[in-house]
N, C-alpha and C. Protein backbone atom coordinates (compact mmCIF):
# COMPACT_ATOMS: atom_id res chain seq x y z
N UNK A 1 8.59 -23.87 -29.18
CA UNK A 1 8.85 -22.66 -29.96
C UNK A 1 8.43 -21.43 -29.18
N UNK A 2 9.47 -20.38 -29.36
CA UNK A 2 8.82 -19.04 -28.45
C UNK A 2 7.54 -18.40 -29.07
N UNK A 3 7.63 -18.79 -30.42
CA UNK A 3 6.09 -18.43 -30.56
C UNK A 3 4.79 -18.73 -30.02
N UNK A 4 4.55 -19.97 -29.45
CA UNK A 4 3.50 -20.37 -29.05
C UNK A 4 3.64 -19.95 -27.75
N UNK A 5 4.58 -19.28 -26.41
CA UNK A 5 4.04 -18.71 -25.21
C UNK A 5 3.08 -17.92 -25.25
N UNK A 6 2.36 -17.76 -24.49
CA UNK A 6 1.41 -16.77 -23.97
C UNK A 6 2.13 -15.26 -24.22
N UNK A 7 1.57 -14.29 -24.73
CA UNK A 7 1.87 -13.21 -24.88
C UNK A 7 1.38 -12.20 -23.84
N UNK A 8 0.41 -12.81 -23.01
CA UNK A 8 -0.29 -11.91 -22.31
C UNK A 8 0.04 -12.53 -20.42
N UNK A 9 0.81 -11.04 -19.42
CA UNK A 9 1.09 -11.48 -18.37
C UNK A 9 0.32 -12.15 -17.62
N UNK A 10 -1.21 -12.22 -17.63
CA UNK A 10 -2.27 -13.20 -16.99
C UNK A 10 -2.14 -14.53 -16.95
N UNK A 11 -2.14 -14.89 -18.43
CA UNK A 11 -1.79 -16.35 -18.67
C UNK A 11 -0.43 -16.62 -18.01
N UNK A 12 0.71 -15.96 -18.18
CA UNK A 12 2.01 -16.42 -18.03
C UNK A 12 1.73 -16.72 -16.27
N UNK A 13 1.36 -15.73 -15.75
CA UNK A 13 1.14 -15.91 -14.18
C UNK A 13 0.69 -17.48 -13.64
N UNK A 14 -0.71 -16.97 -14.35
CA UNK A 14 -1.15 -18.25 -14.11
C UNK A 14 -0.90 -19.55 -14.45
N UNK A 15 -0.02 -19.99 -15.45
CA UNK A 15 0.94 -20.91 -16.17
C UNK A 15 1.99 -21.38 -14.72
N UNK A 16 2.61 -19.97 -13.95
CA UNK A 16 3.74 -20.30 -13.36
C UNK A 16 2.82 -20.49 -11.94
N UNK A 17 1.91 -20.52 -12.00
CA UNK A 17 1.11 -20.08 -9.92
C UNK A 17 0.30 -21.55 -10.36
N UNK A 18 -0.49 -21.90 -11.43
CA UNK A 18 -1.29 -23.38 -11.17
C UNK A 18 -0.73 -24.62 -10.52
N UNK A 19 -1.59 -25.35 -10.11
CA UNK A 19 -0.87 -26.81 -9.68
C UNK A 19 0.40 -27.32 -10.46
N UNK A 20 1.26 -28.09 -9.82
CA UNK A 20 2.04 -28.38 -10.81
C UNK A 20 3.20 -27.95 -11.37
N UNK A 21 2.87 -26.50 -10.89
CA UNK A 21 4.42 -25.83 -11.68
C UNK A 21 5.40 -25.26 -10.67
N UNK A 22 6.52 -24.98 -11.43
CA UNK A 22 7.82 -24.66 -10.25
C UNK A 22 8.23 -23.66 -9.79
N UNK A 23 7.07 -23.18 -9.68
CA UNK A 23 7.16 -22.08 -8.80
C UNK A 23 6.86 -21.94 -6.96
N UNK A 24 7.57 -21.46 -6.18
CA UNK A 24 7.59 -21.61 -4.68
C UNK A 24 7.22 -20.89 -4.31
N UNK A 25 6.54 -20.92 -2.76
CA UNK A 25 6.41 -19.19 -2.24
C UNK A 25 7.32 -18.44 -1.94
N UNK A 26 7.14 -17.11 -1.98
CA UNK A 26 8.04 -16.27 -1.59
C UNK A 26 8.79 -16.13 -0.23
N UNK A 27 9.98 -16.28 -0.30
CA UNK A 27 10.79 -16.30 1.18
C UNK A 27 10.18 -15.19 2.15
N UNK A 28 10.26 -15.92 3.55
CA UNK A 28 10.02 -15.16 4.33
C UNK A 28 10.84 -14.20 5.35
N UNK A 29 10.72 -13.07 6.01
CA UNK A 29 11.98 -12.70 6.58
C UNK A 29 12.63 -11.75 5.03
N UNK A 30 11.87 -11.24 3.80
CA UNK A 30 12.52 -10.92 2.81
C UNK A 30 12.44 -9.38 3.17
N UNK A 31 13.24 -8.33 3.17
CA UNK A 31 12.68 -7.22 3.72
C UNK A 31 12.12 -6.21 2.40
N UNK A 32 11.10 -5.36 2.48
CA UNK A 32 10.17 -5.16 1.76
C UNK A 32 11.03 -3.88 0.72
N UNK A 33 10.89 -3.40 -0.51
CA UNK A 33 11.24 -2.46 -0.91
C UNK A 33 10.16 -1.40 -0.98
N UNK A 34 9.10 -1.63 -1.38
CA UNK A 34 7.92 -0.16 -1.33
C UNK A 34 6.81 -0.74 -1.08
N UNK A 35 5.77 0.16 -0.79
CA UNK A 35 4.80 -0.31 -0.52
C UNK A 35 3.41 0.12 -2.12
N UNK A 36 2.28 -0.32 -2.42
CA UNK A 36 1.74 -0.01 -3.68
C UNK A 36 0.10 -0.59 -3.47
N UNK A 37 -0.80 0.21 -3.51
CA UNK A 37 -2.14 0.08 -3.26
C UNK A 37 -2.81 -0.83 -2.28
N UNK A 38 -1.33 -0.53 -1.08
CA UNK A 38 -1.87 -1.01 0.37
C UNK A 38 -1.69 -2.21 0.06
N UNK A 39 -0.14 -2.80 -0.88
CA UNK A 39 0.70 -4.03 -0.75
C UNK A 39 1.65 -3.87 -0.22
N UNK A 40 2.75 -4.66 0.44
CA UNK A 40 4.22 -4.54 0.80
C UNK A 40 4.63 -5.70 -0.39
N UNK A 41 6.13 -4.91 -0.99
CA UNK A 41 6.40 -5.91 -2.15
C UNK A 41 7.49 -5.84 -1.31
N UNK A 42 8.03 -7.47 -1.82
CA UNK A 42 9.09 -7.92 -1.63
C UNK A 42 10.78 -7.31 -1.82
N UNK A 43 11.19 -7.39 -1.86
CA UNK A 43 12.88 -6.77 -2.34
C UNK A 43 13.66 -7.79 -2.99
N UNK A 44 13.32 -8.24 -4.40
CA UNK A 44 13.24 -9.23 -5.15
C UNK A 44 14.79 -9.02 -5.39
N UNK A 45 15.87 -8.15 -5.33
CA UNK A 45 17.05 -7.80 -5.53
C UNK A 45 17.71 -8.70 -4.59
N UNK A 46 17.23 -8.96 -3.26
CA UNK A 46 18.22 -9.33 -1.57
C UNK A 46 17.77 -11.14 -2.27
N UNK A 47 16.92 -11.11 -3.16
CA UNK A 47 17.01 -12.87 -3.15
C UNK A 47 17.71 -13.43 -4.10
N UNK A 48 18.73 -12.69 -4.57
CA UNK A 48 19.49 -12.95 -5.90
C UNK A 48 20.42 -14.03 -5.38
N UNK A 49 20.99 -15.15 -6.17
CA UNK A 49 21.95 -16.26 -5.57
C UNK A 49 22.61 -16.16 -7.08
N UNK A 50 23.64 -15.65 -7.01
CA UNK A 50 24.32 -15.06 -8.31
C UNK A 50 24.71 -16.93 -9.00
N UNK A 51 25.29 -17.92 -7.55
CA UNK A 51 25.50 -18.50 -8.02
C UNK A 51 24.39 -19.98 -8.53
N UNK A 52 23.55 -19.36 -8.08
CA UNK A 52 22.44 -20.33 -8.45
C UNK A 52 21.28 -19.57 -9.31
N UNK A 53 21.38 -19.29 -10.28
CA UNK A 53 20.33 -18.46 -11.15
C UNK A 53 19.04 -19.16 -11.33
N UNK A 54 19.19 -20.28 -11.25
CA UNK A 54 17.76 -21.30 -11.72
C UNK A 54 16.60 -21.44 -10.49
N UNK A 55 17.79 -21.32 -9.09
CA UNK A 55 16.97 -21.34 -8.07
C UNK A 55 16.39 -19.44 -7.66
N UNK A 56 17.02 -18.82 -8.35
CA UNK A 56 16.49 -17.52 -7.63
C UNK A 56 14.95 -17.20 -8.74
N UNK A 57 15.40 -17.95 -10.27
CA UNK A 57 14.04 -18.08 -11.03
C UNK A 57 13.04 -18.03 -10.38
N UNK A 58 12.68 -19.34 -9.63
CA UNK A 58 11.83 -19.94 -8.97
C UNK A 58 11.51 -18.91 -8.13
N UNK A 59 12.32 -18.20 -7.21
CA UNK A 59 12.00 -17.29 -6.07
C UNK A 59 10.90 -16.27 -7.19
N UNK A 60 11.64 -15.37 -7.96
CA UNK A 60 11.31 -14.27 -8.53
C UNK A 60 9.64 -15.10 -9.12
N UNK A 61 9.90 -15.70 -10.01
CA UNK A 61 8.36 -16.76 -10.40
C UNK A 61 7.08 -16.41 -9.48
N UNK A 62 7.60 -16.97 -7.97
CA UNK A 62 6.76 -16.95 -6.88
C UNK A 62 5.88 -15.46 -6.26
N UNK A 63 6.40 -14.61 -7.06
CA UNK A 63 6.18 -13.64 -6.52
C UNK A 63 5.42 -12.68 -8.09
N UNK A 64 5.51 -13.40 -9.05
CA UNK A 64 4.76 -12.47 -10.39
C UNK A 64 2.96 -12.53 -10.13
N UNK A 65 2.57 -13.62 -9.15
CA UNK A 65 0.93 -13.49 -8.96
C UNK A 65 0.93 -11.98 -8.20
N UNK A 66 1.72 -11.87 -7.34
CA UNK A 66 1.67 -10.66 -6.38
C UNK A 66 1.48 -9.45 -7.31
N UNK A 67 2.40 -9.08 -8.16
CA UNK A 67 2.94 -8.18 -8.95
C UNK A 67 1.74 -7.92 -9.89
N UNK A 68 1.40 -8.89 -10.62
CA UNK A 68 0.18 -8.76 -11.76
C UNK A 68 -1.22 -8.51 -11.08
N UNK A 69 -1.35 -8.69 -9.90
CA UNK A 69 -2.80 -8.55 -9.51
C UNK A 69 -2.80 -6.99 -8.47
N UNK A 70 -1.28 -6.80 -8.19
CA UNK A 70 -1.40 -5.25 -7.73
C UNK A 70 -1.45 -4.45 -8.84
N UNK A 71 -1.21 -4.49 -10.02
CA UNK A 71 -1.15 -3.88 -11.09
C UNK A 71 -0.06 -2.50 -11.02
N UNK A 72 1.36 -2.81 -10.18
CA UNK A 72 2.57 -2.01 -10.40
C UNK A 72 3.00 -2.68 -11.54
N UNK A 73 3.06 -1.65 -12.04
CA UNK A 73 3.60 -2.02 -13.67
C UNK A 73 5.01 -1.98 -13.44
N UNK A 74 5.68 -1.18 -12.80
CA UNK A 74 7.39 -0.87 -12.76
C UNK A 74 8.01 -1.93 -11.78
N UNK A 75 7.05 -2.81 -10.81
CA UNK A 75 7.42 -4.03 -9.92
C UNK A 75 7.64 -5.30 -10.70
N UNK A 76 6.10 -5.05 -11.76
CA UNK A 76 6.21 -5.72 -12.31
C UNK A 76 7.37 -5.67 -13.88
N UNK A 77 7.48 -5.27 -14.22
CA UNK A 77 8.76 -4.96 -15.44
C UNK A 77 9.77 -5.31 -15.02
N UNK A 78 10.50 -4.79 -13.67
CA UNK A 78 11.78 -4.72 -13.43
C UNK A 78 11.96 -6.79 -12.76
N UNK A 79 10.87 -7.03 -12.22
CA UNK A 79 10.73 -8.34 -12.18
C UNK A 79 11.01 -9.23 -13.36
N UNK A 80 10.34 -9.02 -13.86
CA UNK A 80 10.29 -10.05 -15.29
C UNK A 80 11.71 -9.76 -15.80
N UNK A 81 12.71 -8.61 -15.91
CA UNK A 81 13.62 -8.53 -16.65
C UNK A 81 14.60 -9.17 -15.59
N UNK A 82 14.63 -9.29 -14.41
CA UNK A 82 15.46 -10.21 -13.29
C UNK A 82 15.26 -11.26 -13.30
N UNK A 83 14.24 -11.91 -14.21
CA UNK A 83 13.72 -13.35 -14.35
C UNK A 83 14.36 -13.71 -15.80
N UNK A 84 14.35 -12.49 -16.73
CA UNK A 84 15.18 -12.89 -17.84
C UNK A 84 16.87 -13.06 -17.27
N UNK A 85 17.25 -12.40 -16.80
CA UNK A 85 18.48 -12.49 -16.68
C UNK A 85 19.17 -13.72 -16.28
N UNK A 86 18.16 -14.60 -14.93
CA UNK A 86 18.55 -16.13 -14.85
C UNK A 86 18.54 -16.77 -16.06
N UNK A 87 17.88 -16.32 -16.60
CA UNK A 87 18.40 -17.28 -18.11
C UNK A 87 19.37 -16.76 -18.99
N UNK A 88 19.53 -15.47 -18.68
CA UNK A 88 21.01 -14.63 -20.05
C UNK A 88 22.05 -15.83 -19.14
N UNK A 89 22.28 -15.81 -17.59
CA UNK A 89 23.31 -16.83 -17.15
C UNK A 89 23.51 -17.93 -17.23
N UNK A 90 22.47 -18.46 -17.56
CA UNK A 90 22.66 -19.83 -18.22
C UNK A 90 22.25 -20.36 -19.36
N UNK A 91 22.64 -19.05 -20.50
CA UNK A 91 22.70 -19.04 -22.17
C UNK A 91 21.66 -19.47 -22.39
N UNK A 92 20.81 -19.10 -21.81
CA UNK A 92 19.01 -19.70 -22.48
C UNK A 92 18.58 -18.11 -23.39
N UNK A 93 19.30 -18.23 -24.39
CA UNK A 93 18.58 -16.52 -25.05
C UNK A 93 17.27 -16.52 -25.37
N UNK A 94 16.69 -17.72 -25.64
CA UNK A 94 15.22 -18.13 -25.72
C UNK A 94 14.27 -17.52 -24.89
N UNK A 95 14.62 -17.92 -23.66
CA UNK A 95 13.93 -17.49 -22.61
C UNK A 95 13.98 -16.50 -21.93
N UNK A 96 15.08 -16.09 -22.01
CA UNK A 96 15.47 -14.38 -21.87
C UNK A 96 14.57 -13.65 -22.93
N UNK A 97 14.85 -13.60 -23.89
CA UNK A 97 14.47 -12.58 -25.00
C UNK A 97 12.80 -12.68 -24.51
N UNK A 98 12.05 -13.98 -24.39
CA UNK A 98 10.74 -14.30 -24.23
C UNK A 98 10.58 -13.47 -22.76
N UNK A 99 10.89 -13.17 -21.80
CA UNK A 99 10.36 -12.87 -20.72
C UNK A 99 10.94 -11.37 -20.93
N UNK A 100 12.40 -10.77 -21.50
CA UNK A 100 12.43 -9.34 -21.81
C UNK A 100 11.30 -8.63 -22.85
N UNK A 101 10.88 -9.75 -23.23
CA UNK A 101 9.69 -9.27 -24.12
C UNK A 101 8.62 -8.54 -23.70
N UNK A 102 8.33 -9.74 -22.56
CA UNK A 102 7.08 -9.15 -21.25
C UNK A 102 7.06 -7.99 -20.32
N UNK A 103 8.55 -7.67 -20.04
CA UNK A 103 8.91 -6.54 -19.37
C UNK A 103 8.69 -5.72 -20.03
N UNK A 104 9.21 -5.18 -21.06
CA UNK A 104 8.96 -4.11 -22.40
C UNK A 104 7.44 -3.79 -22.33
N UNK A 105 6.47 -4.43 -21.91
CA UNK A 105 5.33 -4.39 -22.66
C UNK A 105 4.26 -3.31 -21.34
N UNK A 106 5.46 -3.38 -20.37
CA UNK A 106 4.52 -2.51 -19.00
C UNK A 106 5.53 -0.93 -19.38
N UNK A 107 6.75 -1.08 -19.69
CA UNK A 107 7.70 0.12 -19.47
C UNK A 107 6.65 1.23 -19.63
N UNK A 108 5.62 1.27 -21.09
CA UNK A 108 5.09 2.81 -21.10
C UNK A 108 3.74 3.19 -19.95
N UNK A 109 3.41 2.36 -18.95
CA UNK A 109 2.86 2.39 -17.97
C UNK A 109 3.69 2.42 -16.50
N UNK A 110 5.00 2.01 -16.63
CA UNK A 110 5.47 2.05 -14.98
C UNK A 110 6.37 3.60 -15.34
N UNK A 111 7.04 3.53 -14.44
CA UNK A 111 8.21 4.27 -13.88
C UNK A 111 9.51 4.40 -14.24
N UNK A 112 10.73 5.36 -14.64
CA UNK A 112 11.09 5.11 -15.75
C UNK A 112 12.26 4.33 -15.28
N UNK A 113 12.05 3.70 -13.68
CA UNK A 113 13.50 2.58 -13.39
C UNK A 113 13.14 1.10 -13.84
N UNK A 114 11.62 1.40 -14.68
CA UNK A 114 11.16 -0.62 -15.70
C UNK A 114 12.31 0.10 -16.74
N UNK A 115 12.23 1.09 -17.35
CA UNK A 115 12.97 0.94 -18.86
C UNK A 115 14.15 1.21 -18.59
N UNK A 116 15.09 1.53 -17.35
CA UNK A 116 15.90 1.55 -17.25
C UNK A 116 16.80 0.18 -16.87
N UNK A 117 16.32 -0.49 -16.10
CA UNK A 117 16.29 -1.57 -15.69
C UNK A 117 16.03 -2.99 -16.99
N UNK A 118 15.34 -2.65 -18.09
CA UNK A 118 15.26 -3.39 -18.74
C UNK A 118 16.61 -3.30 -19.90
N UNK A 119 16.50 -2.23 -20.37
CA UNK A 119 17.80 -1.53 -21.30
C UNK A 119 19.02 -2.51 -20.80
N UNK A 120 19.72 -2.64 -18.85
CA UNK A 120 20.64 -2.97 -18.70
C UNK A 120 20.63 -4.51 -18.94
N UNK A 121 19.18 -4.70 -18.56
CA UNK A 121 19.25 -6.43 -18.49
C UNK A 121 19.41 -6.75 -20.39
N UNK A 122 18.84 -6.14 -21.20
CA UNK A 122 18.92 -6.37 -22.91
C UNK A 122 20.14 -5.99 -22.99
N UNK A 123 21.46 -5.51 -22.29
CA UNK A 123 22.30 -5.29 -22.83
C UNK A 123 23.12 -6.53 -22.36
N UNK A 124 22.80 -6.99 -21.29
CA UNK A 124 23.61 -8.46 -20.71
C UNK A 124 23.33 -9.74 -22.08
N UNK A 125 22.36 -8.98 -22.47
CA UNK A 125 21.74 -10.48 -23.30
C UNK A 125 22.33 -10.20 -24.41
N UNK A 126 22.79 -9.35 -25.25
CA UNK A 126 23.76 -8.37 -26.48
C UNK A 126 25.01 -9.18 -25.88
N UNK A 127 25.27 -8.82 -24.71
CA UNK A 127 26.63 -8.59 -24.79
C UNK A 127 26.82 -10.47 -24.49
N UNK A 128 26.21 -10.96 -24.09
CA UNK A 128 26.31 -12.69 -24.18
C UNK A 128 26.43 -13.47 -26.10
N UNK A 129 25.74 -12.39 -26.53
CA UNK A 129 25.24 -12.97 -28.00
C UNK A 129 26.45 -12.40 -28.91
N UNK A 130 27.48 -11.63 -28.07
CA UNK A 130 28.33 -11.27 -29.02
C UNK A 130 28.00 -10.14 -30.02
N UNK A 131 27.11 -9.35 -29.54
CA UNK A 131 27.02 -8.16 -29.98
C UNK A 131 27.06 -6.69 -29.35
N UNK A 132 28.40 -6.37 -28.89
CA UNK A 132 28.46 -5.83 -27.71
C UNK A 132 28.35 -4.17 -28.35
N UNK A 133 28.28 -3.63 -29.53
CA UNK A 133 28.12 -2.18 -30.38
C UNK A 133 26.91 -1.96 -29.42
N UNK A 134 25.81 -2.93 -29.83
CA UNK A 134 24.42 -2.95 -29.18
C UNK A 134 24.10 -2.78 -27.96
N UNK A 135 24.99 -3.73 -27.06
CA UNK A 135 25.12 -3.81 -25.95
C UNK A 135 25.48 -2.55 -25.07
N UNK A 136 26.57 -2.22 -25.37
CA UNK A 136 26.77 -0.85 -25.29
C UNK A 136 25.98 0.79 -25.50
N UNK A 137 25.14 0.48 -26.26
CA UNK A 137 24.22 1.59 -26.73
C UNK A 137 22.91 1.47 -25.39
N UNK A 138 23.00 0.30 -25.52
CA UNK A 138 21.92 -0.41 -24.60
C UNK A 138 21.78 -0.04 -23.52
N UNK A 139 23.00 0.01 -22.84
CA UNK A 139 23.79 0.35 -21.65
C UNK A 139 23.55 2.06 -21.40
N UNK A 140 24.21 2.46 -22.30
CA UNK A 140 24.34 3.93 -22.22
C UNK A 140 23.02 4.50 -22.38
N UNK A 141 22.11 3.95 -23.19
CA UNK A 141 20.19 4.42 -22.77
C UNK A 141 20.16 4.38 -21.15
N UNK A 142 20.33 3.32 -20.80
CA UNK A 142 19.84 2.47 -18.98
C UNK A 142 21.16 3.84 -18.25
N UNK A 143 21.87 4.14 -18.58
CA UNK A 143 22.65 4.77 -17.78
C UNK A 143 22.51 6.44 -17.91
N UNK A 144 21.97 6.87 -19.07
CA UNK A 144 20.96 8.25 -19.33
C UNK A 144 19.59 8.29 -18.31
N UNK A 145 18.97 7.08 -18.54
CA UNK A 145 17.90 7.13 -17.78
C UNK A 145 17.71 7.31 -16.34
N UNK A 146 18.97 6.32 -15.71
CA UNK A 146 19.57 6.09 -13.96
C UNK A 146 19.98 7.84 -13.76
N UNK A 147 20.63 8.15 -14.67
CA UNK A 147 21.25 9.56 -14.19
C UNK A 147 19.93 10.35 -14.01
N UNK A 148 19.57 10.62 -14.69
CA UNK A 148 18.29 11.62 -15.26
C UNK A 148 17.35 11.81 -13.93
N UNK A 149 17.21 10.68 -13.63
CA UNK A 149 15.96 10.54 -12.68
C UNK A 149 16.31 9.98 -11.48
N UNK A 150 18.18 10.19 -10.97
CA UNK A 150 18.88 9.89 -9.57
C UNK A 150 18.44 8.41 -9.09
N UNK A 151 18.55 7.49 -10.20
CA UNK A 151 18.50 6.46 -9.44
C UNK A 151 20.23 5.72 -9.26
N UNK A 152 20.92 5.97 -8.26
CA UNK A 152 22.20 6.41 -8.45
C UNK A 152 22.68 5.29 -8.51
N UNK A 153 22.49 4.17 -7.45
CA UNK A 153 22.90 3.19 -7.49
C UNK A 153 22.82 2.42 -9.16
N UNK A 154 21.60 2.36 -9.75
CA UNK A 154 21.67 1.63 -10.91
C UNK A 154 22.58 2.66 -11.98
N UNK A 155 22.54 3.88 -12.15
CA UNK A 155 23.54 4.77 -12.74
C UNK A 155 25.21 4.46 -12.09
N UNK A 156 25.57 4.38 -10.98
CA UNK A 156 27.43 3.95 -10.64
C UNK A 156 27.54 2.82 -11.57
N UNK A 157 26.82 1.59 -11.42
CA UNK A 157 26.99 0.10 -11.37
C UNK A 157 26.63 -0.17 -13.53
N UNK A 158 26.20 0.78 -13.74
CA UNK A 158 26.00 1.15 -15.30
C UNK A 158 27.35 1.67 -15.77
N UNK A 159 27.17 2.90 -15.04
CA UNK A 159 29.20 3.46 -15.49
C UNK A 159 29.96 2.50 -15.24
N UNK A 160 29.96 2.05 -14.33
CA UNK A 160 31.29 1.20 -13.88
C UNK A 160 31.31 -0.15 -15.23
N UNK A 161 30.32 -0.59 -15.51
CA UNK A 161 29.95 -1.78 -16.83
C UNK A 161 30.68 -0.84 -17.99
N UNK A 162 29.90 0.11 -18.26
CA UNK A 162 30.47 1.20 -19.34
C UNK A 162 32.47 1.36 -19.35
N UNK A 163 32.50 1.33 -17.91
CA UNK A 163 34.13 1.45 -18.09
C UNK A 163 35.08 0.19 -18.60
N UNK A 164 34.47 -0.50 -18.26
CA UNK A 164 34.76 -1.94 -18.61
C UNK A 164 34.87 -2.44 -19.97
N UNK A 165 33.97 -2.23 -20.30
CA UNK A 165 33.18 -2.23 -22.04
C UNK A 165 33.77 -1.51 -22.72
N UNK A 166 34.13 0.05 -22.61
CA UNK A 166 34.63 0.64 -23.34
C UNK A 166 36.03 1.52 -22.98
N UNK A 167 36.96 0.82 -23.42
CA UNK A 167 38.48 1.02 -23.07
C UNK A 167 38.79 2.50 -23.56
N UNK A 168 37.95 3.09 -24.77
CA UNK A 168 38.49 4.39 -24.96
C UNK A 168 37.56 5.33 -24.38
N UNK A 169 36.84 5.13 -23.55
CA UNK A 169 35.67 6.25 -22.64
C UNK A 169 35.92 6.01 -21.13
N UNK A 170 36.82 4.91 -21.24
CA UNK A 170 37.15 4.30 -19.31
C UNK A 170 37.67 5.77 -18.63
N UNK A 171 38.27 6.58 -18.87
CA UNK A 171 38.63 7.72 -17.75
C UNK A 171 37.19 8.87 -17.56
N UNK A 172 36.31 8.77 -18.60
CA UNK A 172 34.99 9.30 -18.51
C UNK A 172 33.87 8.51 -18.06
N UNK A 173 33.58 7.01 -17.78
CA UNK A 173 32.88 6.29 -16.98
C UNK A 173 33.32 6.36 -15.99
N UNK A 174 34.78 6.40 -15.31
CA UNK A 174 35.34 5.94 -14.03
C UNK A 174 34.57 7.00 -13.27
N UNK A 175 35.40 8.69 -13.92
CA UNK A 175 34.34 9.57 -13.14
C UNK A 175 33.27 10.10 -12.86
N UNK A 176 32.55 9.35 -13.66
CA UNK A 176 30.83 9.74 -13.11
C UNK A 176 30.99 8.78 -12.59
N UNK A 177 31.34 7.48 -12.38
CA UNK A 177 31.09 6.78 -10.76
C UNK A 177 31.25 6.95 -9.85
N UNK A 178 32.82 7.70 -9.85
CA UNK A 178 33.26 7.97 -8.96
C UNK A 178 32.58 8.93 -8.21
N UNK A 179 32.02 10.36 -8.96
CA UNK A 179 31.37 11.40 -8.17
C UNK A 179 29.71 11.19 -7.71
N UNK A 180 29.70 10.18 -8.37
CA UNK A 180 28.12 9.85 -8.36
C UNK A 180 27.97 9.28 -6.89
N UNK A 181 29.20 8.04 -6.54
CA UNK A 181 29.31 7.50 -5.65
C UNK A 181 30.05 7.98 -4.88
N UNK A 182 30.74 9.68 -4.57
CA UNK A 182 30.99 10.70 -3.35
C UNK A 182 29.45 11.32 -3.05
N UNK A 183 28.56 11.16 -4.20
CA UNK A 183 27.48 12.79 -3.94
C UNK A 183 26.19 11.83 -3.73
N UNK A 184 26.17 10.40 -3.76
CA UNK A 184 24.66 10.46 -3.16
C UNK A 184 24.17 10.10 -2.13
N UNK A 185 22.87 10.37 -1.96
CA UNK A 185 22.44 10.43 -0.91
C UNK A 185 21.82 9.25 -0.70
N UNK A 186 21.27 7.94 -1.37
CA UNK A 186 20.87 7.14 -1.62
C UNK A 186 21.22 6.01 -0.52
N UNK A 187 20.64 5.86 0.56
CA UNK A 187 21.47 4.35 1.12
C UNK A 187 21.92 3.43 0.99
N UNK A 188 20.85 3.01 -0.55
CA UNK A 188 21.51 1.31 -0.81
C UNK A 188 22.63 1.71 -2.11
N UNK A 189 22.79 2.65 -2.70
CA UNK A 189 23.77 3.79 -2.99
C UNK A 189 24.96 3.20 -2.40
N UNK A 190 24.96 3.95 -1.36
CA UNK A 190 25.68 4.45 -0.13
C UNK A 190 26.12 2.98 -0.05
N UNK A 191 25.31 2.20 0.48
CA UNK A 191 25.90 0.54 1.19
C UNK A 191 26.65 -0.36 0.20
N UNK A 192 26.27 0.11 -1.06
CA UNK A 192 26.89 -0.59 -2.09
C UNK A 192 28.26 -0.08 -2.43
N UNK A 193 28.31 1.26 -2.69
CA UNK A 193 29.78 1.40 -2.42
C UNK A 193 30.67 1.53 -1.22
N UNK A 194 30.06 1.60 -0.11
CA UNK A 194 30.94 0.94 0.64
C UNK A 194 31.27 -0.47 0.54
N UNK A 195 31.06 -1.28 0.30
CA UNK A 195 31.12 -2.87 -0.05
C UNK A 195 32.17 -3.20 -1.50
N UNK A 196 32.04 -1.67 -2.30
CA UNK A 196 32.61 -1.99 -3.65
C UNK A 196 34.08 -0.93 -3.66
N UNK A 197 34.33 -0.65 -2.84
CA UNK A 197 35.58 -0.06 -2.82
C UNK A 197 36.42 0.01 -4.12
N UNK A 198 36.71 -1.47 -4.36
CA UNK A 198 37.89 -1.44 -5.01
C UNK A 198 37.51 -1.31 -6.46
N UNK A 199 36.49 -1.42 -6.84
CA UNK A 199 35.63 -1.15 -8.21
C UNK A 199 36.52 0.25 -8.55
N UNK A 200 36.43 1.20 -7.68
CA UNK A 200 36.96 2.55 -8.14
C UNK A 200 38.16 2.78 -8.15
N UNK A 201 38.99 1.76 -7.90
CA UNK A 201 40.44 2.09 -7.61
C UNK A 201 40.65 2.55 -9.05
């Protein structure tokens, strides 16, 4: 029952890091995204295996001792909600909802790309459950937030969902992607739409 998990990220850590459990170390050769009280964190995004969600679990898992004992709250949030999401893909809403739970619980301590980042991942889990009104609202919070505070890449890749989702706002999502993804300055921005071309056609 999801009631009886651990509510508190210490235990959960230590649940997934003790003898015994399935969690691995963190790949090596992973290249770092920021650095945080004289840590280098991982770039938990480059270890995604879209088609293997259960195995990138394990990756992301391996790396929540790191996260909880630097005490980045926004490393840690945006983690846990990339750990829910292996399970929105393989219809575990159980375990999703249980680990989006955990993310939620740092947002009013990190940075505002945990609650942005979480909003999109709760809207994957809406929009799996067949409640896509929600999903959508969900979306459009995470895509207020990406704009607001130029995190551009997660703001295009939000519109572009938004255009998708909503057939009577599609010529008003297309173009904030579109200009978002002429005007920024962002590299992984930048690298992503070069790679996504045809998204904007």
């Amino acid at each position: 029952m999801l009631a009886t998990k651990p509510l508190l990220i210490g235990l959960l850590v230590f649940s997934l890091t003790s003898p015994g459990s399935n969690a691995i170390a963190a790949q090596e050769g992973v290249p770092y995204c920021h650095s945080y009280a004289g840590l280098n964190f991982p770039d938990f995004m480059v270890m995604w295996d879209y088609d293997n969600p259960a195995s990138t679990e394990k990756k992301f898992k391996a790396l929540l001792q790191l996260a909880s004992n630097s005490h980045d709250k926004t490393y840690l949030s945006e983690l846990l909600s990339q750990i829910a999401r292996t399970h929105v893909m393989r219809d575990d809403y159980q375990e999703a909802e249980f680990y989006l739970k955990q993310a939620q619980l740092f947002i009013t301590d990190a940075e505002p790309s945990a609650e942005a980042n979480y909003l999109r991942e709760k809207a994957r889990l809406l929009l799996d459950k067949d409640q896509q009104k929600a999903a959508v609202d969900s979306l459009k919070a995470s895509w207020q937030i990406a704009d607001e505070n130029r995190y551009d890449l997660l703001a295009i890749e939000t519109a572009l969902e938004l255009e998708r989702l909503v057939p009577a706002e599609q010529p008003f999502w297309k173009l904030k992607a579109k200009l978002l993804a002429k005007s920024t300055k962002d590299l992984k921005a930048q690298q992503w739409v070069k790679h996504n071309q045809a998204q904007f056609l």
